[in-house]
C-alpha atoms as a PDB file:
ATOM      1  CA  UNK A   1     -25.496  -8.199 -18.146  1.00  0.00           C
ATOM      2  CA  UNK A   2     -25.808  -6.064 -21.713  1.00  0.00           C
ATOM      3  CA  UNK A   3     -26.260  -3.353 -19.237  1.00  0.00           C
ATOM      4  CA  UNK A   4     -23.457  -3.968 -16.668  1.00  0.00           C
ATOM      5  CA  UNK A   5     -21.490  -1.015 -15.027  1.00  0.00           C
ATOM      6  CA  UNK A   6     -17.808  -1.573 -15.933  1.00  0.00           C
ATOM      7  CA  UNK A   7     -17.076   0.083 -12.450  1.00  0.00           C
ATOM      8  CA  UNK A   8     -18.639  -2.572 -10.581  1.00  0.00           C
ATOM      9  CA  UNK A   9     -15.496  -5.025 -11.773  1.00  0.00           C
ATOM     10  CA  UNK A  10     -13.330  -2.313 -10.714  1.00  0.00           C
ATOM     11  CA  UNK A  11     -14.477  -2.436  -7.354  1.00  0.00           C
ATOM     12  CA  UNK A  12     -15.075  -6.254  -7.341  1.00  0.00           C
ATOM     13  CA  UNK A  13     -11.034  -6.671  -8.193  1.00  0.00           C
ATOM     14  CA  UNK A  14     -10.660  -3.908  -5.489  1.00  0.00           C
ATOM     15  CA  UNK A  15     -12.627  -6.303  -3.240  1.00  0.00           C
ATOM     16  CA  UNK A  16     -10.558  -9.173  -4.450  1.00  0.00           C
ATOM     17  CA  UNK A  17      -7.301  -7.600  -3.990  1.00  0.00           C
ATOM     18  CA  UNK A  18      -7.721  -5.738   0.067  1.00  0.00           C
ATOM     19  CA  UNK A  19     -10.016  -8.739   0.867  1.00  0.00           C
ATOM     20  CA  UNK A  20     -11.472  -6.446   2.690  1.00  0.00           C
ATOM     21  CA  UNK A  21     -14.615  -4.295   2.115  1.00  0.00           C
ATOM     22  CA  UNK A  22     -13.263  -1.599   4.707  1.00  0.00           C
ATOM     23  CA  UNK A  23     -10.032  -1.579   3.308  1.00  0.00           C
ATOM     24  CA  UNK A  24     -11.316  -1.741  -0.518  1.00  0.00           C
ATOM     25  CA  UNK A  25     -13.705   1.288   0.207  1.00  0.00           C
ATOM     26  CA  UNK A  26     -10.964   3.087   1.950  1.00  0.00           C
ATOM     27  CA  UNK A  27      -8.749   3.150  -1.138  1.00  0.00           C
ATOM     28  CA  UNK A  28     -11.762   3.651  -3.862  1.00  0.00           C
ATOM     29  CA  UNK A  29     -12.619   7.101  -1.694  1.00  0.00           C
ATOM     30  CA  UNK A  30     -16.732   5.311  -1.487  1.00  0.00           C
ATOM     31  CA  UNK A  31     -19.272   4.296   1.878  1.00  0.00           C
ATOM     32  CA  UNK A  32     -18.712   0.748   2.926  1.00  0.00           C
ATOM     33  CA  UNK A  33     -22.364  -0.039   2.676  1.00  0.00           C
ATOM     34  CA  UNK A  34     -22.359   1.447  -1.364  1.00  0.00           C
ATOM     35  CA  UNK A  35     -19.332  -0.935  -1.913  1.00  0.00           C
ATOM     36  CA  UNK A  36     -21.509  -3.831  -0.369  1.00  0.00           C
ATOM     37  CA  UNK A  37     -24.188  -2.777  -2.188  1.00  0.00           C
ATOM     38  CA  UNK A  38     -22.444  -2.957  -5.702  1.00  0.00           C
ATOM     39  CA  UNK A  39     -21.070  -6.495  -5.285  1.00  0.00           C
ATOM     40  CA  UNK A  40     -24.374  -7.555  -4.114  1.00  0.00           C
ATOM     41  CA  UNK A  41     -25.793  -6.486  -7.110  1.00  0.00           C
ATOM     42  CA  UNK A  42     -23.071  -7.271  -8.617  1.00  0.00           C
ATOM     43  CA  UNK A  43     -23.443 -11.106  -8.280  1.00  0.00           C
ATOM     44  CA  UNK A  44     -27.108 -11.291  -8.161  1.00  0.00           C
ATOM     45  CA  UNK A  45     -26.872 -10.070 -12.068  1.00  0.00           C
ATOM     46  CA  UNK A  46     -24.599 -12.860 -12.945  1.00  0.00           C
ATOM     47  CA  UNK A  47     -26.275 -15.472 -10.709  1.00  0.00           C
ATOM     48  CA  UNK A  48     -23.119 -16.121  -9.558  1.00  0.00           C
ATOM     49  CA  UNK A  49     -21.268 -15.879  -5.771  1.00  0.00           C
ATOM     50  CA  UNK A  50     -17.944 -14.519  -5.969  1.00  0.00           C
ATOM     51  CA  UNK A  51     -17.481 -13.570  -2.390  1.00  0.00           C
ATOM     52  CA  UNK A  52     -17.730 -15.963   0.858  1.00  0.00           C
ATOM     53  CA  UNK A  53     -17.772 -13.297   3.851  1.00  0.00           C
ATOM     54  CA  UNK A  54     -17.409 -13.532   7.700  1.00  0.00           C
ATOM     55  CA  UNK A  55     -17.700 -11.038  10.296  1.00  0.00           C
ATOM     56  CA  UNK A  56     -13.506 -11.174  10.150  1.00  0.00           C
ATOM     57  CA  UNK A  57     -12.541 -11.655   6.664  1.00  0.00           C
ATOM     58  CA  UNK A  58     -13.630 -11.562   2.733  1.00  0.00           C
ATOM     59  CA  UNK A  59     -12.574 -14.567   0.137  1.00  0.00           C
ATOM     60  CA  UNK A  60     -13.140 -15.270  -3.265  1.00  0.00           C
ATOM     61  CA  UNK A  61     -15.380 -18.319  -4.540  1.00  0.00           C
ATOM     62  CA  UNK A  62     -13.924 -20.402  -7.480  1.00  0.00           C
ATOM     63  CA  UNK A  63     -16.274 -18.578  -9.694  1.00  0.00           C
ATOM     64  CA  UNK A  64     -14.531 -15.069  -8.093  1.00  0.00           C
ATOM     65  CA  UNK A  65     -11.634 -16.258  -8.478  1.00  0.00           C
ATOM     66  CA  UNK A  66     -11.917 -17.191 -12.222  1.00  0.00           C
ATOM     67  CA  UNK A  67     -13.366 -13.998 -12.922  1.00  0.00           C
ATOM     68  CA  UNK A  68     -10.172 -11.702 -10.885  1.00  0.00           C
ATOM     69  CA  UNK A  69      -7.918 -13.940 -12.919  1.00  0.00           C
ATOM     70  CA  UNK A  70      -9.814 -12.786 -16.144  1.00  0.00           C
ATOM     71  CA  UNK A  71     -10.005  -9.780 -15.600  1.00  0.00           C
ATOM     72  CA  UNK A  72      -6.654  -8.229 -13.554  1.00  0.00           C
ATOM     73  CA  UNK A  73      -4.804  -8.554 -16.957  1.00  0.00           C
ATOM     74  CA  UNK A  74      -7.152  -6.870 -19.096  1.00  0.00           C
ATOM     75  CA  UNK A  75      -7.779  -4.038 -16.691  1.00  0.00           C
ATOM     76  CA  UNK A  76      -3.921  -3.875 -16.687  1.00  0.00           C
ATOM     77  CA  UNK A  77      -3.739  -3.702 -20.215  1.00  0.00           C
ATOM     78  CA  UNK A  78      -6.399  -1.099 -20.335  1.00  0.00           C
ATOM     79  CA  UNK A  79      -4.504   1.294 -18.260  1.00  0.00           C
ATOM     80  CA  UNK A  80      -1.181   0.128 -19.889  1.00  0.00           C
ATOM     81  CA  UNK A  81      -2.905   1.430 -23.017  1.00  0.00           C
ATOM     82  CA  UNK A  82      -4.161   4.463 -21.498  1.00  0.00           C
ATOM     83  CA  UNK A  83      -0.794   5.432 -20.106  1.00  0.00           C
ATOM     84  CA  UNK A  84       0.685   5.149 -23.657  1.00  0.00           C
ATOM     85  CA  UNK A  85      -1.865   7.668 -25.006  1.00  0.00           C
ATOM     86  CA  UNK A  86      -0.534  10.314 -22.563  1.00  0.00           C
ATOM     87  CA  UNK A  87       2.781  10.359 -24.631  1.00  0.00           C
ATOM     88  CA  UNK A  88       0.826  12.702 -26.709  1.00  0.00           C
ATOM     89  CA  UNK A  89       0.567  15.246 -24.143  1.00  0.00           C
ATOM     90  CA  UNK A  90       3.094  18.601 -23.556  1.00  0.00           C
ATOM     91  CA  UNK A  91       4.709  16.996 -19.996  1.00  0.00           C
ATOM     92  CA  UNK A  92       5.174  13.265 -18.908  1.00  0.00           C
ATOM     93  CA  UNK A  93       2.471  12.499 -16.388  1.00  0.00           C
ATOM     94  CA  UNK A  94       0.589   9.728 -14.794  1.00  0.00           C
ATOM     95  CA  UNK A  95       1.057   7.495 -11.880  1.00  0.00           C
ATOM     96  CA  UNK A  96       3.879   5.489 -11.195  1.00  0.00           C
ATOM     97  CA  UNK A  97       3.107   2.068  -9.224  1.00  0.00           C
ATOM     98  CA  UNK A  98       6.274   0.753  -7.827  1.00  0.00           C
ATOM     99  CA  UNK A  99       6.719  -2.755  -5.162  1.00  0.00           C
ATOM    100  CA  UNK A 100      10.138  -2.549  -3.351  1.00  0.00           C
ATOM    101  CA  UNK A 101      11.692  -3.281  -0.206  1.00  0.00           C
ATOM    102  CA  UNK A 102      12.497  -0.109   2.575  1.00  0.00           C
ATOM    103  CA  UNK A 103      16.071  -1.317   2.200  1.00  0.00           C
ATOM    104  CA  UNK A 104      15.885  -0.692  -1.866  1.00  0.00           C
ATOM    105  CA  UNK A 105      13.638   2.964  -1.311  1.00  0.00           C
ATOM    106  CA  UNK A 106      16.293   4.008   1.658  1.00  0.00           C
ATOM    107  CA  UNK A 107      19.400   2.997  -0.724  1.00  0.00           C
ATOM    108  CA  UNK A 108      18.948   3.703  -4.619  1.00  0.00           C
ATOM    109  CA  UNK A 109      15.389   4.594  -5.494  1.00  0.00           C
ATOM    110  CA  UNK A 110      14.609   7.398  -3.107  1.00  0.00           C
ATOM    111  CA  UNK A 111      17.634   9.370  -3.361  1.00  0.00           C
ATOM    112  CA  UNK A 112      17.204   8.898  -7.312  1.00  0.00           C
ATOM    113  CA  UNK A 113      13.679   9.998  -8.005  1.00  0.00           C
ATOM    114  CA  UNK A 114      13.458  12.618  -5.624  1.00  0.00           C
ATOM    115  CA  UNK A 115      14.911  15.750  -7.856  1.00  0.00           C
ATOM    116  CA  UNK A 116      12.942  13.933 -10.593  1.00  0.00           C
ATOM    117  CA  UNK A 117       9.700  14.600  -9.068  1.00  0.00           C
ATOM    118  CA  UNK A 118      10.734  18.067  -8.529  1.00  0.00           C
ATOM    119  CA  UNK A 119      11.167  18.324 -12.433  1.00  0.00           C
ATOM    120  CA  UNK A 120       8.029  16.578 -13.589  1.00  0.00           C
ATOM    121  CA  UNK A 121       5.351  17.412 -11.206  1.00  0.00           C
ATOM    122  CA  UNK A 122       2.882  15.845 -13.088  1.00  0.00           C
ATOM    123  CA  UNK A 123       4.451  12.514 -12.254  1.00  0.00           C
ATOM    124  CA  UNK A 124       2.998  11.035  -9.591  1.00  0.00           C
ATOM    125  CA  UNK A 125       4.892   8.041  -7.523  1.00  0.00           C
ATOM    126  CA  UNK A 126       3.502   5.480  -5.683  1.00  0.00           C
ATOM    127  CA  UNK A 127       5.832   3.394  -3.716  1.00  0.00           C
ATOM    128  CA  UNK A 128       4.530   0.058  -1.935  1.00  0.00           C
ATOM    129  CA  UNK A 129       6.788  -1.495   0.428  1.00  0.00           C
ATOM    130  CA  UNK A 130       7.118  -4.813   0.636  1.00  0.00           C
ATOM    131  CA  UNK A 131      10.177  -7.645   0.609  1.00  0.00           C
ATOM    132  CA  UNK A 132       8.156 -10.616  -0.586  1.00  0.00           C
ATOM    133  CA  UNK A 133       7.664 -11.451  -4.143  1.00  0.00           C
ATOM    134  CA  UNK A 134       4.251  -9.775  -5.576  1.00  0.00           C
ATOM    135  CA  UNK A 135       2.638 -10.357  -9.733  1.00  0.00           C
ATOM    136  CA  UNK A 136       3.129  -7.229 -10.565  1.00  0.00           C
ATOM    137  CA  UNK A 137       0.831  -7.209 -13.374  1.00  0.00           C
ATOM    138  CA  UNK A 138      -2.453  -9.058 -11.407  1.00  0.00           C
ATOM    139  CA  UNK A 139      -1.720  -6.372  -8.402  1.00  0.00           C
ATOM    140  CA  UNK A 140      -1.642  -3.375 -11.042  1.00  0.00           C
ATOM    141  CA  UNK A 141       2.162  -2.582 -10.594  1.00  0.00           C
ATOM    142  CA  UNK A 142       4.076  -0.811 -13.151  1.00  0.00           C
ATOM    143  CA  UNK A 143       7.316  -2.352 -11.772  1.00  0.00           C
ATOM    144  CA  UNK A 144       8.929  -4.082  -9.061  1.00  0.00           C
ATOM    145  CA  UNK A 145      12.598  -3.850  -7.896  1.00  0.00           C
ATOM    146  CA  UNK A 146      14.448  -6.516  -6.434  1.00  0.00           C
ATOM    147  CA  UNK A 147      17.995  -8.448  -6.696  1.00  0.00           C
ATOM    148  CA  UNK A 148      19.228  -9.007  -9.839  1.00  0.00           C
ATOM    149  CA  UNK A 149      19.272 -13.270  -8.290  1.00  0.00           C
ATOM    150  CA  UNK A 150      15.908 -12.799  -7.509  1.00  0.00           C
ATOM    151  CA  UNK A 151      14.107 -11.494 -11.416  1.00  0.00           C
ATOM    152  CA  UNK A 152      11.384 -13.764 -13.410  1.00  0.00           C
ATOM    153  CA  UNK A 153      12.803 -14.242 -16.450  1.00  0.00           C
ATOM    154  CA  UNK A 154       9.728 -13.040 -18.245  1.00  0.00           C
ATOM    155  CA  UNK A 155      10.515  -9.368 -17.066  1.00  0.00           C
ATOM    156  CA  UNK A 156      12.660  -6.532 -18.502  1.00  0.00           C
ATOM    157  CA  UNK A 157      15.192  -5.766 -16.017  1.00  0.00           C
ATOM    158  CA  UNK A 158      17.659  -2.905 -15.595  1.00  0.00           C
ATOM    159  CA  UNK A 159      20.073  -2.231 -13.046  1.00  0.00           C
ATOM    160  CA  UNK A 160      19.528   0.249 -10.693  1.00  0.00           C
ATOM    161  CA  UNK A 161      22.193  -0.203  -7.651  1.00  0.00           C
ATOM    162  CA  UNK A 162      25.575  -1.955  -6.928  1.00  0.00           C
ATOM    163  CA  UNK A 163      26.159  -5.150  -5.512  1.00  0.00           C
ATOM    164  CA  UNK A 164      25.624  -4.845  -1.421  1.00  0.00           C
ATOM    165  CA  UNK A 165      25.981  -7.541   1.538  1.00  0.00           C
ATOM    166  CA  UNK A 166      24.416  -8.250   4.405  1.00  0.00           C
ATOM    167  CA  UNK A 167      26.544  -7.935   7.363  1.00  0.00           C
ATOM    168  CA  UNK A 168      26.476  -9.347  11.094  1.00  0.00           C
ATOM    169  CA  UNK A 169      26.978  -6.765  13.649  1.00  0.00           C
ATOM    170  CA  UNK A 170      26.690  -5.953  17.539  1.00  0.00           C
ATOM    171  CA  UNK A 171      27.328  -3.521  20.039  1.00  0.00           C
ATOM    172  CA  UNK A 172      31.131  -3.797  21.739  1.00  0.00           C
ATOM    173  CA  UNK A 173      29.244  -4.493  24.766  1.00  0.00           C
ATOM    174  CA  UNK A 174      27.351  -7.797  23.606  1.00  0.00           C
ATOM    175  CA  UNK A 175      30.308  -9.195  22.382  1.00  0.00           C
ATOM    176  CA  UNK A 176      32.529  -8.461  24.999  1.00  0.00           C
ATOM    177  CA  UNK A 177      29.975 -10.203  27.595  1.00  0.00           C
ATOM    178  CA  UNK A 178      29.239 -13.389  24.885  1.00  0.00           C
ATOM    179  CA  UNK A 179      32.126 -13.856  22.340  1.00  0.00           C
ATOM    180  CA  UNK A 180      32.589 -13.091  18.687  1.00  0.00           C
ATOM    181  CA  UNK A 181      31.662 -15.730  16.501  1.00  0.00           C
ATOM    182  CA  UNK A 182      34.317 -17.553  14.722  1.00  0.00           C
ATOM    183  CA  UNK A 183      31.759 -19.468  12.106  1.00  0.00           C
ATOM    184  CA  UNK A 184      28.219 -19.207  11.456  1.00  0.00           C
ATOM    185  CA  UNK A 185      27.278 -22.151  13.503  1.00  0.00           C
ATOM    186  CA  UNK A 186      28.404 -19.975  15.690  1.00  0.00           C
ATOM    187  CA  UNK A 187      25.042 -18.158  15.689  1.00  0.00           C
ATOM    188  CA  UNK A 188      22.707 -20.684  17.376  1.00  0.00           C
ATOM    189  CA  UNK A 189      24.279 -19.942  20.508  1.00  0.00           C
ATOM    190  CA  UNK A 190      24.046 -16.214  20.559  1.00  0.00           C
ATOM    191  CA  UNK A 191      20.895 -14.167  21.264  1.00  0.00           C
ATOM    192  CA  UNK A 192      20.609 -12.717  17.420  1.00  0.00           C
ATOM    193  CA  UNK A 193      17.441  -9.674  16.249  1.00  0.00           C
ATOM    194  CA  UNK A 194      15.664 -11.357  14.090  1.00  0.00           C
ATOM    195  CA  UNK A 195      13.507 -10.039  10.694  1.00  0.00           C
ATOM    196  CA  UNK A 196      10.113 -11.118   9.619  1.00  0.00           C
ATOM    197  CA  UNK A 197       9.348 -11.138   6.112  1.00  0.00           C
ATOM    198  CA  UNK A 198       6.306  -9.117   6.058  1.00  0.00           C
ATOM    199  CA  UNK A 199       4.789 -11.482   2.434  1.00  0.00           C
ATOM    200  CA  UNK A 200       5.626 -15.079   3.427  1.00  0.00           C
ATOM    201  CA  UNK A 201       5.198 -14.283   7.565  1.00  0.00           C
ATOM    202  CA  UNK A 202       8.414 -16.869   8.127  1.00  0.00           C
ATOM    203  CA  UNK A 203      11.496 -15.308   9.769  1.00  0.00           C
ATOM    204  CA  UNK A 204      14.479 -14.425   7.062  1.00  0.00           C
ATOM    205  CA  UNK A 205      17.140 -17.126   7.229  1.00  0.00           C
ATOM    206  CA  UNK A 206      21.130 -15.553   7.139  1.00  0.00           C
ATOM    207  CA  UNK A 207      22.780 -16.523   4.303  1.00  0.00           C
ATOM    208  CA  UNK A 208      26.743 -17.198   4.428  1.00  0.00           C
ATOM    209  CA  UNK A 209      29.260 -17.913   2.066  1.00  0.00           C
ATOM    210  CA  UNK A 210      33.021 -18.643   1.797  1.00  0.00           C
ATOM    211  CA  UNK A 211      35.409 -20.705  -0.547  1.00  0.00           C
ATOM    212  CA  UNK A 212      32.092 -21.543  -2.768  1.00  0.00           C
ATOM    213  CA  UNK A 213      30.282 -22.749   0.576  1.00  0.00           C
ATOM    214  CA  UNK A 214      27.252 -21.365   1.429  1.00  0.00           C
ATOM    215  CA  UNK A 215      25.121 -21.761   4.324  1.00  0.00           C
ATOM    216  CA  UNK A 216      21.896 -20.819   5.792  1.00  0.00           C
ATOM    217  CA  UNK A 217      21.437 -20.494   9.787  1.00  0.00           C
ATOM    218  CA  UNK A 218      18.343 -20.130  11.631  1.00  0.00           C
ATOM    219  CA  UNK A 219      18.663 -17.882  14.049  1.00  0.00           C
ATOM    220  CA  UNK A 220      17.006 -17.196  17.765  1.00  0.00           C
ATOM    221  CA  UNK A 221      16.858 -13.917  20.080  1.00  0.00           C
ATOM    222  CA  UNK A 222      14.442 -12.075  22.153  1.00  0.00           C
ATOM    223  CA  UNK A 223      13.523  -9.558  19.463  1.00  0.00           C
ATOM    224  CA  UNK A 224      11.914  -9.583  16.057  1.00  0.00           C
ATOM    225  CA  UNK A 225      11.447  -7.079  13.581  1.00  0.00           C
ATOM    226  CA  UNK A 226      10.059  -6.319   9.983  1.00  0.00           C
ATOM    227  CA  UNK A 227      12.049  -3.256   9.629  1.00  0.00           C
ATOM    228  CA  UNK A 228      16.157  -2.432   9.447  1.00  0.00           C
ATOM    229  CA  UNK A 229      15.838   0.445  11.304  1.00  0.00           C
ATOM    230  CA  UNK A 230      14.483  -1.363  14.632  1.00  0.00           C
ATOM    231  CA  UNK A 231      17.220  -3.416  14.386  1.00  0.00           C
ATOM    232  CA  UNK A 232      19.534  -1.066  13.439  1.00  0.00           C
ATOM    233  CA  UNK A 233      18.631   0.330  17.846  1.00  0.00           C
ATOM    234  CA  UNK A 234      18.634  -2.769  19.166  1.00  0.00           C
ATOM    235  CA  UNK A 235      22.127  -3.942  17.998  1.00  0.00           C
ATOM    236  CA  UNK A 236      23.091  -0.419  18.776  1.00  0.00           C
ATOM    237  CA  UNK A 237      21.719  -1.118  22.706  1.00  0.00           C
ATOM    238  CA  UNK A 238      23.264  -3.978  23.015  1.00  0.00           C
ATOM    239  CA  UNK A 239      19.809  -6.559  22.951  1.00  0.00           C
ATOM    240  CA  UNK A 240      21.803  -8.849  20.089  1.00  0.00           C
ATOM    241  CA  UNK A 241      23.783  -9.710  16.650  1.00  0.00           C
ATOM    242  CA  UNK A 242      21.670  -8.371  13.288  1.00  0.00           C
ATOM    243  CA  UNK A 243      22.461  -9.267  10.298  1.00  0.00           C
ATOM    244  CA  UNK A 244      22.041  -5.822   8.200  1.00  0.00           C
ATOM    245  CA  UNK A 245      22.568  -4.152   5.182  1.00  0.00           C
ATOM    246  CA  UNK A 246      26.321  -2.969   4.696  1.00  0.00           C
ATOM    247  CA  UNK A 247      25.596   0.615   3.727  1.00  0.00           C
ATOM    248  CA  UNK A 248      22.667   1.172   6.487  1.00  0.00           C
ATOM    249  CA  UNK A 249      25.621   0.113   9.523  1.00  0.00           C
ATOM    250  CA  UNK A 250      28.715   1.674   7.906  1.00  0.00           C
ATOM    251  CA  UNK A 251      28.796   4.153   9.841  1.00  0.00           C
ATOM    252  CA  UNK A 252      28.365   3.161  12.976  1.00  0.00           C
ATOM    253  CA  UNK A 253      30.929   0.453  12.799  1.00  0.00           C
ATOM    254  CA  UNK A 254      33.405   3.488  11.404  1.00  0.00           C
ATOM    255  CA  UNK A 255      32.594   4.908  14.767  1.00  0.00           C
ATOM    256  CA  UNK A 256      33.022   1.799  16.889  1.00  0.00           C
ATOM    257  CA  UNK A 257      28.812   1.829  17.940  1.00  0.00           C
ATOM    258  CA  UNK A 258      28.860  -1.155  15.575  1.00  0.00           C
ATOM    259  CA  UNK A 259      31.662  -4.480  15.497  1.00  0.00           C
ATOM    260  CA  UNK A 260      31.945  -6.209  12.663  1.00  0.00           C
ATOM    261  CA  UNK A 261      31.694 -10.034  12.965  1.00  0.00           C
ATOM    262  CA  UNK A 262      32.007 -12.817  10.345  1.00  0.00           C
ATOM    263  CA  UNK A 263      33.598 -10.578   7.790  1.00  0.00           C
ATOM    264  CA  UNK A 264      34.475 -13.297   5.452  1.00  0.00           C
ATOM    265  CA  UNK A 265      31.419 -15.068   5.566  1.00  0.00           C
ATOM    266  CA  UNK A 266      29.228 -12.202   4.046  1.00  0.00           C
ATOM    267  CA  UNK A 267      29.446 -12.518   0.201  1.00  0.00           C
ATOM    268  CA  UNK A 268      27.963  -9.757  -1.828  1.00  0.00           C
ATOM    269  CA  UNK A 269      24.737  -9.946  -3.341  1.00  0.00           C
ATOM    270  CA  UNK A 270      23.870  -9.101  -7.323  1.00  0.00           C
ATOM    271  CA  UNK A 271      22.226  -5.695  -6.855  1.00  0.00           C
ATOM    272  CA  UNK A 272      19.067  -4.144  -7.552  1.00  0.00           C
ATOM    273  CA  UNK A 273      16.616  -4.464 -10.514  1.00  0.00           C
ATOM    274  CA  UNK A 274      14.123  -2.521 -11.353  1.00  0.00           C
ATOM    275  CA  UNK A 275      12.044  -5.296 -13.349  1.00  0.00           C
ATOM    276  CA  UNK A 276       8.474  -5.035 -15.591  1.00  0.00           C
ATOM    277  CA  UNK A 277       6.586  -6.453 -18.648  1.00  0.00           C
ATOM    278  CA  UNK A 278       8.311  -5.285 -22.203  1.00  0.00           C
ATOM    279  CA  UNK A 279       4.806  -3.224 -22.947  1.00  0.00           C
ATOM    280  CA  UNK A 280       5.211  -1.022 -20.459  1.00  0.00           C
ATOM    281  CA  UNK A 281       8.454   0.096 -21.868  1.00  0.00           C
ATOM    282  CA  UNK A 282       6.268   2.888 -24.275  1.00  0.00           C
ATOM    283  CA  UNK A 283       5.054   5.233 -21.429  1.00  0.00           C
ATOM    284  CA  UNK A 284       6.653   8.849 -21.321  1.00  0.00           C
ATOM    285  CA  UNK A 285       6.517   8.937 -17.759  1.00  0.00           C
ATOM    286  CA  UNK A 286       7.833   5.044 -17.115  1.00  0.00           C
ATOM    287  CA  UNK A 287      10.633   5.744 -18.788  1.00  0.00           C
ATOM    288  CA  UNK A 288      11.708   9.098 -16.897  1.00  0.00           C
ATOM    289  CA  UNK A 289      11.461   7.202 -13.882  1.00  0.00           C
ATOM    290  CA  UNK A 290      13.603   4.037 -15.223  1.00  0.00           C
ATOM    291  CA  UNK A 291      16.683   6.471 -16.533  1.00  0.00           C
ATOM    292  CA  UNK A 292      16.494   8.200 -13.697  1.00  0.00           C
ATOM    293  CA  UNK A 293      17.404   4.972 -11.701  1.00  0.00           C
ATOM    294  CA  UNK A 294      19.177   3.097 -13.563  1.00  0.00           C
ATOM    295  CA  UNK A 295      23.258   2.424 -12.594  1.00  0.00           C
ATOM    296  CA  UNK A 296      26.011   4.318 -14.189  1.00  0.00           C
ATOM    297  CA  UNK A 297      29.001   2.772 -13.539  1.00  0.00           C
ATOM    298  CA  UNK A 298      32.472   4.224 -13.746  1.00  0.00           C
END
C-alpha cells in the first residue's frame, strides 16, 4: 500500500457517495470502465472488498464502510485546509458547496448571492437542492441552510431570512364546489396536493397551530409533488388545497387566483439558517458568501 494513489480514495468516496459507478464517473469527468478499474485495483491491494455490486445498484461492505467513515472527514479537513491557504491570494476564490431547499434558494439565498457573484467572479457556487437533512461534513458541504427549529447544535448558525408560514390555499372554484375548512380535521375530507420529501421519500405532514395547540394532519388528493411550483398550478387549476409557502402564494391570493383558508391555524416558523462547522469560519470566500446572506433587521 506504501505505494497507493491517494486519488484512488477520492474516487472510492466518490463511489461511496453516488452509489453509482455511472453517476460517480459522471461527476469525476473519467470512463466508467477506468473508474471500475481503479476500485478493482483498488481493493485487490488491500485484500479487502469494499463494494457489493449488482447489475442495478452499488453498496458498501462493512470494511467500505469503515474506511468512507475514515476517511470523508479527513478529506474534508484537507480541503478545509486548502481553502484557508487561498486567503493569501489577491481575490476571494474557491468553491462554495451549499445543501438547501428550492423554497430557501427561491426566497433569501438566490436573490442574495446573485450581485455577489457578479463582484467576485472567482467565487464559484454550488447549490444542491434538497429538503431532507444531509452531514454536511461526510457529503463535503461547506454549509447547509435550514430553519432555525431545525439546526444541530454542533453547528455555527446565522440567520439568513425572516420568520415565514406555510399557508393552505385553493382556487375560488374548489372551494366553492367543496367547502372551506373550518379546522384542520377538516382536511381529511378534502382532495389536498400533496409534497414528497425528496430525502426521507414519506409525504410532508401539515403542521397547525393555535392557542399553544399544534397538530399534524395527513393529508390525501390525486396529486403529489416534490416541488412548490407544481403545486403552486394545480391549486391555481382548481385540482386541490396546498399547503405553501406564504411569500411564494401572496400574490395570487392579493389577486383572488388564490383563497386563503385556515388563517389562524398557520403559525410562523423560526426562519432560515445558514449552519456549518466553526473551522470553516477562516475561508475568504466562506465568509463573503455568509455576510452576504445573513439578516439585517430594522
Amino acid at each position: 500500500m506504501s505505494n497507493q494513489d491517494f486519488n484512488d480514495f477520492l474516487w472510492f468516496l466518490a463511489v461511496a457517495k453516488e452509489r453509482s459507478f455511472t453517476k460517480a464517473a459522471a461527476t469525476l469527468g473519467i470512463a466508467q470502465s477506468t473508474l471500475s478499474h481503479t476500485i478493482k485495483r483498488l481493493e485487490d491491494q488491500m485484500g479487502i472488498r469494499l463494494l457489493m455490486r449488482t447489475t442495478r445498484s452499488v453498496r458498501l461492505t462493512e470494511a467500505g464502510e469503515r474506511l468512507r467513515q475514515s476517511l470523508a472527514p479527513r478529506i474534508a479537513e484537507i480541503e478545509s485546509d486548502i481553502a484557508d491557504l487561498m486567503a493569501f491570494r489577491d481575490k476571494p476564490s474557491g468553491r462554495i458547496r451549499l445543501t438547501l431547499s428550492d423554497h430557501a434558494l427561491q426566497s433569501v439565498v438566490w436573490p442574495k448571492l446573485k450581485h455577489v457573484l457578479e463582484n467576485y467572479p472567482d467565487i464559484k457556487l454550488e447549490l444542491n437542492l434538497d429538503d431532507g437533512f444531509r452531514n454536511i461534513v461526510e457529503e463535503g458541504f461547506d454549509a447547509g441552510v435550514r430553519l432555525g427549529e431545525s439546526l444541530e447544535k454542533d453547528m455555527v448558525a446565522v440567520r439568513i431570512g425572516p420568520d415565514w408560514r406555510l399557508v393552505a390555499v385553493a382556487s375560488p372554484r374548489y372551494f366553492a364546489a367543496h367547502g372551506v375548512p373550518d379546522h384542520p380535521h377538516d382536511l381529511i375530507r378534502h382532495n389536498c396536493i400533496n409534497r414528497r420529501q425528496e430525502r426521507s421519500g414519506g409525504l410532508y405532514v401539515w403542521e397547525f397551530g393555535k392557542g399553544g395547540q399544534e397538530l399534524r394532519v395527513r393529508v390525501d388528493g390525486q396529486l403529489t409533488f416534490n416541488i412548490s411550483s407544481g403545486m403552486i398550478d394545480a391549486a391555481l387549476d382548481g385540482y386541490g388545497i396546498a399547503y405553501l409557502p406564504e411569500n411564494l402564494v401572496d400574490q395570487h391570493i392579493a389577486s383572488g387566483a388564490l383563497v386563503l383558508a385556515l388563517d389562524d391555524w398557520s403559525p410562523p416558523f423560526d426562519g432560515y439558517h445558514i449552519y456549518y462547522p466553526s473551522r470553516r469560519q477562516n475561508s475568504p470566500a466562506f465568509k463573503i458568501i455568509v455576510d452576504a446572506l445573513r439578516h439585517k433587521t430594522g
